[in-house]
N, C-alpha and C. Protein backbone atom coordinates (compact mmCIF):
# COMPACT_ATOMS: atom_id res chain seq x y z
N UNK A 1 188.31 59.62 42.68
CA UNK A 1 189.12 60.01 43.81
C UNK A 1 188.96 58.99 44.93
N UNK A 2 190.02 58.69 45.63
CA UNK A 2 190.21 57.62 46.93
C UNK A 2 189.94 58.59 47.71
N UNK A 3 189.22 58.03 49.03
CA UNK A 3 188.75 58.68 49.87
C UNK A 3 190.04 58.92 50.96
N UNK A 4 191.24 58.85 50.80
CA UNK A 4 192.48 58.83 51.75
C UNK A 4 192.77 60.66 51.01
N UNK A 5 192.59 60.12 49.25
CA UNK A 5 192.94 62.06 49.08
C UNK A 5 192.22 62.82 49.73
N UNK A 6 191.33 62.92 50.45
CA UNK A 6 190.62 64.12 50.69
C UNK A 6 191.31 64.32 52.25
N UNK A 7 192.04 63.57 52.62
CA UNK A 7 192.92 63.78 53.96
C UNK A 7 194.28 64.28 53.78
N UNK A 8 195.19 65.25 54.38
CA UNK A 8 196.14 65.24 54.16
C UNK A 8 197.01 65.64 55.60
N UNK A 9 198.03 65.61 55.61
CA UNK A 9 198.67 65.86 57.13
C UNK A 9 199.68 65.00 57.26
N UNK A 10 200.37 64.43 58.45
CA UNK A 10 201.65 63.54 58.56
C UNK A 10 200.55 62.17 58.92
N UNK A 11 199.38 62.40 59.22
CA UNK A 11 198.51 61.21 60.22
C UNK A 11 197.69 61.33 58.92
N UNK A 12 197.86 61.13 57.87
CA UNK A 12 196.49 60.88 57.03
C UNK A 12 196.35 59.30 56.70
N UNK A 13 197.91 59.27 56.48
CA UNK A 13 197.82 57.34 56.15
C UNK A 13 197.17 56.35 57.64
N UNK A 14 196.77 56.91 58.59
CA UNK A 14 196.56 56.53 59.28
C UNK A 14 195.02 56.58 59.17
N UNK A 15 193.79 57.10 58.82
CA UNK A 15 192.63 57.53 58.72
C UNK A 15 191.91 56.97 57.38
N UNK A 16 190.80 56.21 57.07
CA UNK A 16 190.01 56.17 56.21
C UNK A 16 188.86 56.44 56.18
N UNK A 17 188.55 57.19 55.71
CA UNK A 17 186.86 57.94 55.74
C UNK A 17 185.69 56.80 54.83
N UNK A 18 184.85 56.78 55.59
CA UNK A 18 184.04 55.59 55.69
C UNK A 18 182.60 55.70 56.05
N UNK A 19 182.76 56.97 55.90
CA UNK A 19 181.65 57.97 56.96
C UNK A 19 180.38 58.48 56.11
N UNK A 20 179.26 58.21 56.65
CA UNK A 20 178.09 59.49 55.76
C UNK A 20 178.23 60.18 55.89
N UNK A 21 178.54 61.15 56.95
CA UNK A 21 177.88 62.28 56.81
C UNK A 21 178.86 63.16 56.46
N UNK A 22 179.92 62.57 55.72
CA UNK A 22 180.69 63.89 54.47
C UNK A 22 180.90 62.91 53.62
N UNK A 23 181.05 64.29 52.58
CA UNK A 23 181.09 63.80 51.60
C UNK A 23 181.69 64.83 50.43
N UNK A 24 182.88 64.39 49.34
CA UNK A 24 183.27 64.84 48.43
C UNK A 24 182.79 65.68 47.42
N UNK A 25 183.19 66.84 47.30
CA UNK A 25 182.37 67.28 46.08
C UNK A 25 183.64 67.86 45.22
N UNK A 26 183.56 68.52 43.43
CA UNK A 26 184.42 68.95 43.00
C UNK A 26 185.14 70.05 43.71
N UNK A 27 184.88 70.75 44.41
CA UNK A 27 185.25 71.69 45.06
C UNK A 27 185.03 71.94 46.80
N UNK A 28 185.31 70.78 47.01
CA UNK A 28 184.91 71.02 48.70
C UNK A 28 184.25 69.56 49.53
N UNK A 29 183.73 69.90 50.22
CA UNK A 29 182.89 68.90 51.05
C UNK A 29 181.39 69.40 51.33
N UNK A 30 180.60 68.30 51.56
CA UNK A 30 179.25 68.33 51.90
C UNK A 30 179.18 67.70 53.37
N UNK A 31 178.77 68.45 54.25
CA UNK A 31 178.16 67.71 55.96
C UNK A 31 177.02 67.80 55.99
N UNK A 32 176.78 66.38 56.94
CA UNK A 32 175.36 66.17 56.97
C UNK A 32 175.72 66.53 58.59
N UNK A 33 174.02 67.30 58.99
CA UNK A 33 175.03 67.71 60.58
C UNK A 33 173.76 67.75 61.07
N UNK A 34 173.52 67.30 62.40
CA UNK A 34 172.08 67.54 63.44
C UNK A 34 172.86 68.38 64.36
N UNK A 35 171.82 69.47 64.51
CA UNK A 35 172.56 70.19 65.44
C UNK A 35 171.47 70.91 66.68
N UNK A 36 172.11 70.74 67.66
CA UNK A 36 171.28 70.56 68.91
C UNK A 36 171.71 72.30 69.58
N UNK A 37 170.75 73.49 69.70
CA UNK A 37 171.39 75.38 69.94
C UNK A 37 171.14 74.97 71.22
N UNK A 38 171.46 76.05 71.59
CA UNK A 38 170.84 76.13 73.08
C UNK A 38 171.91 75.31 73.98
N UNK A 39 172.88 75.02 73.74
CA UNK A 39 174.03 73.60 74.76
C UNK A 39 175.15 75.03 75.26
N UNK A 40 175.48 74.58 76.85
CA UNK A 40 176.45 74.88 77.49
C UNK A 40 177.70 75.37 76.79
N UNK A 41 178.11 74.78 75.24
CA UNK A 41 178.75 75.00 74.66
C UNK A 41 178.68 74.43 73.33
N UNK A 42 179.84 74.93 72.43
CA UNK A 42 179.66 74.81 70.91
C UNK A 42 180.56 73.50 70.94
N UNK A 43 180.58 72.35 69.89
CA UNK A 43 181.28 70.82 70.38
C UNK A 43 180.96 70.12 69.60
N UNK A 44 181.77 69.37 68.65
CA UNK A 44 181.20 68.19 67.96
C UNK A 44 181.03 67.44 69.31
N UNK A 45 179.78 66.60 68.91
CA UNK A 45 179.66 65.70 70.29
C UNK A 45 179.45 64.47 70.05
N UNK A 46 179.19 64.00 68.62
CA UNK A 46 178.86 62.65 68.38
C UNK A 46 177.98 62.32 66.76
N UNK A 47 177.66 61.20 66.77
CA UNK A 47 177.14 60.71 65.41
C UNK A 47 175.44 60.88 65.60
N UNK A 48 174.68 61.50 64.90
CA UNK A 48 173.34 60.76 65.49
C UNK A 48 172.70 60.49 63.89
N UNK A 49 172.62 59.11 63.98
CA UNK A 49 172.11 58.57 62.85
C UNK A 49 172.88 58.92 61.72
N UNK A 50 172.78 59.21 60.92
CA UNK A 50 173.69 59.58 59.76
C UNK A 50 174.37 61.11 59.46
N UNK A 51 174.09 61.35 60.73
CA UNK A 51 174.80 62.90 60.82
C UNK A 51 175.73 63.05 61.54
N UNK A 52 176.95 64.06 61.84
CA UNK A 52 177.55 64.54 62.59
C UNK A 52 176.74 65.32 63.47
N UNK A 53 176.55 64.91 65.04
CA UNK A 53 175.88 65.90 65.79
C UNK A 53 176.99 67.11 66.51
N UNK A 54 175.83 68.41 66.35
CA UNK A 54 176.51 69.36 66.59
C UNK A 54 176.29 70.20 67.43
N UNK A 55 176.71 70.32 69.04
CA UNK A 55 175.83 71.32 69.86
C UNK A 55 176.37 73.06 69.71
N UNK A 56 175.61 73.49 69.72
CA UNK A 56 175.40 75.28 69.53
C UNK A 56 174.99 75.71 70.64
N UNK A 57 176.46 76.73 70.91
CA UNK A 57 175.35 77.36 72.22
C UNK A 57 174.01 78.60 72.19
N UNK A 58 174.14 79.06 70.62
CA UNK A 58 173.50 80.01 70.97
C UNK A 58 172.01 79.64 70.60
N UNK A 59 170.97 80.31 70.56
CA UNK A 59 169.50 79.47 70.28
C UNK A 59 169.59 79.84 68.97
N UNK A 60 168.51 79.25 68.43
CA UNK A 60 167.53 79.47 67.11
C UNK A 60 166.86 80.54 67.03
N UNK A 61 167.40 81.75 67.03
CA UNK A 61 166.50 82.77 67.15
C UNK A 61 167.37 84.07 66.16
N UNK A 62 166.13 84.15 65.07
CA UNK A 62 166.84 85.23 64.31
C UNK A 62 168.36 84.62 63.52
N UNK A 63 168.73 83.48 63.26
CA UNK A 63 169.78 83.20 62.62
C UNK A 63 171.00 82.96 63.41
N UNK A 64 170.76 83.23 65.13
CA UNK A 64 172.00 83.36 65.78
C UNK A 64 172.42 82.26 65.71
N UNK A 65 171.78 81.04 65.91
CA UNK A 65 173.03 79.59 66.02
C UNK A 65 173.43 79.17 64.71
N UNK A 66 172.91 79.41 63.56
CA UNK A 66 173.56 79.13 61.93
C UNK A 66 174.59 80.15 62.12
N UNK A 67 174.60 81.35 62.27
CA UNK A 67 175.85 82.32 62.45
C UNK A 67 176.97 81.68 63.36
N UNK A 68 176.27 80.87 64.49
CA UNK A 68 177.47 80.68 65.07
C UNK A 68 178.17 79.32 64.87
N UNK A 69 177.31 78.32 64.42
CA UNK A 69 177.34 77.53 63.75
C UNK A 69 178.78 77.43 62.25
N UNK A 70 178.24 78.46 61.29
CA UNK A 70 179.21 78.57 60.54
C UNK A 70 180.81 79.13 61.12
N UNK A 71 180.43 79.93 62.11
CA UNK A 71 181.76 80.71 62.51
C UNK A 71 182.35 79.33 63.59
N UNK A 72 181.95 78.46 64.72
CA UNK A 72 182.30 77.25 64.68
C UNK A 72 183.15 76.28 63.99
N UNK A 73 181.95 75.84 62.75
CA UNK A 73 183.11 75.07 61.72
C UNK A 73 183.99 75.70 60.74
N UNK A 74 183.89 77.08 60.74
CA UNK A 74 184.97 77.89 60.14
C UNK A 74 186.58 77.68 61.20
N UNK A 75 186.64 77.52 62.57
CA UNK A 75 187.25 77.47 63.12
C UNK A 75 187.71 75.74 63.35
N UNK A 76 187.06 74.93 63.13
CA UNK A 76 187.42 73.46 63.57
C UNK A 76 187.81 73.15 62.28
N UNK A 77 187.70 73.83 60.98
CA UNK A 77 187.76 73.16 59.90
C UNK A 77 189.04 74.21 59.56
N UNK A 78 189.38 74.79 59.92
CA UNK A 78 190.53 76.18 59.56
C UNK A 78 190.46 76.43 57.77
N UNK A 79 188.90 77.11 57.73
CA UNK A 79 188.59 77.79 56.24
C UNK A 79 188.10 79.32 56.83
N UNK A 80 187.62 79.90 56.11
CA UNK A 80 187.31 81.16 56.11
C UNK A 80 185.61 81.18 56.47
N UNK A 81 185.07 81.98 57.01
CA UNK A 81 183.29 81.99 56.96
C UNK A 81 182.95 81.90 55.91
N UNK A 82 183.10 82.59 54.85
CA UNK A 82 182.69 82.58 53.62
C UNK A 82 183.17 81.48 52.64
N UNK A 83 183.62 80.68 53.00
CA UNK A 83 184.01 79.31 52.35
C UNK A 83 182.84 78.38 52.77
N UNK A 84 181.67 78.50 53.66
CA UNK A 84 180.86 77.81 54.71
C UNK A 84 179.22 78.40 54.19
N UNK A 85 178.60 77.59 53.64
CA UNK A 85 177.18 78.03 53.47
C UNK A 85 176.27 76.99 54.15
N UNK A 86 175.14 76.93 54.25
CA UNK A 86 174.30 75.91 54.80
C UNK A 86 173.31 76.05 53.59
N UNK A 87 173.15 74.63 52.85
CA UNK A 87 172.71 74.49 51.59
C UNK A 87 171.01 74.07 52.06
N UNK A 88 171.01 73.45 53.25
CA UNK A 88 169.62 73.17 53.54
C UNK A 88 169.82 72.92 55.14
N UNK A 89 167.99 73.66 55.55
CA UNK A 89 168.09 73.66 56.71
C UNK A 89 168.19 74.27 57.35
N UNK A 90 167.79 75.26 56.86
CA UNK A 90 168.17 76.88 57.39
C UNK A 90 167.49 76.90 58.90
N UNK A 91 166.14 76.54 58.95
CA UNK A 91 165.35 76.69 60.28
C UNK A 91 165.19 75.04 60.58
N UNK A 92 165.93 74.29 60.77
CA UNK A 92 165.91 73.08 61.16
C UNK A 92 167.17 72.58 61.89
N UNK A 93 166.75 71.58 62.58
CA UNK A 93 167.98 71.18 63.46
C UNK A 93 168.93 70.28 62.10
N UNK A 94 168.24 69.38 61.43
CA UNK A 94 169.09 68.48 60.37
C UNK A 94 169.43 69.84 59.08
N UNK A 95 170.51 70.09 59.24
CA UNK A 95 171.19 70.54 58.06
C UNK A 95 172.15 70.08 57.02
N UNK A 96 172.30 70.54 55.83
CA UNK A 96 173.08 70.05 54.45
C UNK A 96 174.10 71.54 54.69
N UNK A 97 175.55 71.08 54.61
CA UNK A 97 176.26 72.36 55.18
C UNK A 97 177.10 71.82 54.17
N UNK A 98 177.86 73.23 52.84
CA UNK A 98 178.63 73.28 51.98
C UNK A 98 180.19 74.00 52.69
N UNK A 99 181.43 73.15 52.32
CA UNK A 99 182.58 73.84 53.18
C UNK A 99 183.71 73.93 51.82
N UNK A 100 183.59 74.63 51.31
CA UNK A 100 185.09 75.12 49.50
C UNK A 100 185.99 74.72 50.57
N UNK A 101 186.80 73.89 50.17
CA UNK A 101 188.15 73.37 50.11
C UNK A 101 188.88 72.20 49.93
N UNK A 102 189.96 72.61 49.55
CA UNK A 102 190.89 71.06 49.00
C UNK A 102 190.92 69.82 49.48
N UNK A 103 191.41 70.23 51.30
CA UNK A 103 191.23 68.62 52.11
C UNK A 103 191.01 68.97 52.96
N UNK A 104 190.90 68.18 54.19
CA UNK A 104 190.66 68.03 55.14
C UNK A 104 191.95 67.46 56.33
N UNK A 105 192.02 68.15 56.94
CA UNK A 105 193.96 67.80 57.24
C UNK A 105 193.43 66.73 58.48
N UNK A 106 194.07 66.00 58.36
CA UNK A 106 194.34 65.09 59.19
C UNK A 106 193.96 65.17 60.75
N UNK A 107 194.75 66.54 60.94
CA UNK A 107 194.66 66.97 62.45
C UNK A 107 193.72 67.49 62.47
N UNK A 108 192.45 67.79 62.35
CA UNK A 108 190.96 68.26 62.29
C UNK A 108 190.58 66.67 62.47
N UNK A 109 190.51 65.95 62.19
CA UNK A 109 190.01 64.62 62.45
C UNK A 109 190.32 64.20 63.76
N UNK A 110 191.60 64.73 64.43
CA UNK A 110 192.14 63.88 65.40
C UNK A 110 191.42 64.60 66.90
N UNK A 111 190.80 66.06 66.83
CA UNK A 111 190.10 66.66 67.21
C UNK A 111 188.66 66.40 67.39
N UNK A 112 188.54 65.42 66.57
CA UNK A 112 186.99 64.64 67.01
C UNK A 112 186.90 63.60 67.91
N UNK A 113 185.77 63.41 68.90
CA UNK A 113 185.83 62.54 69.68
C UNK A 113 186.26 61.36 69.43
N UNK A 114 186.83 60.53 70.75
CA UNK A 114 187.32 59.33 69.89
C UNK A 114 186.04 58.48 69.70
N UNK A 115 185.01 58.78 69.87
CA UNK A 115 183.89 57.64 69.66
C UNK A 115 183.64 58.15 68.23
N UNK A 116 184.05 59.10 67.78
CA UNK A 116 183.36 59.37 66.49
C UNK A 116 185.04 58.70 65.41
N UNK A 117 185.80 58.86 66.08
CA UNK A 117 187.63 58.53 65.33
C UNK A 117 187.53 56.97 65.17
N UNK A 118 186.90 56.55 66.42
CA UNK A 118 186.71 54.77 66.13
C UNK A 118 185.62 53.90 65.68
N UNK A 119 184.66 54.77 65.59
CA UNK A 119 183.21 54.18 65.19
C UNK A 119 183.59 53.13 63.32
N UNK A 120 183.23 52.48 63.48
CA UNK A 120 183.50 51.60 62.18
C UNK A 120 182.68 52.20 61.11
N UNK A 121 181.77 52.55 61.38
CA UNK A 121 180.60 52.76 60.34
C UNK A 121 181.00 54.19 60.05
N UNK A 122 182.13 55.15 60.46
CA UNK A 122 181.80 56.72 59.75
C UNK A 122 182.91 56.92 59.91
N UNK A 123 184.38 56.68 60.90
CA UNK A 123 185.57 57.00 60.12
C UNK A 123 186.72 55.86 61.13
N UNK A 124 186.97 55.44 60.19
CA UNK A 124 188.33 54.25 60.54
C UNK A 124 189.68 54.76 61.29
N UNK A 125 189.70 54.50 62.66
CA UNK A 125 191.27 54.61 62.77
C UNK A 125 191.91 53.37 62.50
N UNK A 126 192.99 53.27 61.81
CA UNK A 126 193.62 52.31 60.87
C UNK A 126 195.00 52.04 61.82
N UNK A 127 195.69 52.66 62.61
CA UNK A 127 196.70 53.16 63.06
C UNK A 127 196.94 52.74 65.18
């Protein structure tokens, strides 16, 4: 598979994924994600090291920021909660996060900062 299929939308020919911290699987995608609870608000905010960083507002306590966490990228990624597991990392800020689905539309990309839309090293704007 070319990494352009896993994009789809009117802006996909415009985008090449180039990126670590996703990644293809037979059935979905894999994120690599650092994620920072406790922030003013919920926000992709940037790259840190080979992850997508991710601020959470709610803390680490009792499961609340993985709950909100998943219900988050259930909403930026427009899948269902239950399409969304966290494969590793349960009590850690660096998590392995599983997301079931076909692609990734275009316009979910365009929703990421532009430092993360232009960064060379994790996703190409071509366009």
């Amino acid at each position: 598979m070319h990494d352009n299929e896993a994009i789809s939308g009117k802006n996909a020919n415009r985008f090449r994924l180039t990126h670590t911290f996703i990644k293809k699987t037979q059935d979905g995608f894999l994120l690599s994600l650092r994620i920072e609870p406790r922030s003013s608000k919920s926000a992709i905010v940037g790259i840190h090291g080979d992850k997508l960083k991710i601020k959470i507002k709610s803390p680490p306590v009792d499961g609340k920021a993985n709950k909100e966490l998943i219900s988050f990228l259930a909403d930026t990624f427009k899948v269902r909660k239950s399409d969304i597991s966290i494969l590793s990392g349960h009590n850690a800020k660096e998590k392995t996060v599983k997301i079931v689905a076909k692609h990734i539309d275009s316009a979910i990309l365009n929703t990421l900062p532009p430092r993360i839309q232009l960064n060379h090293k994790r996703i190409q704007y071509l366009g």
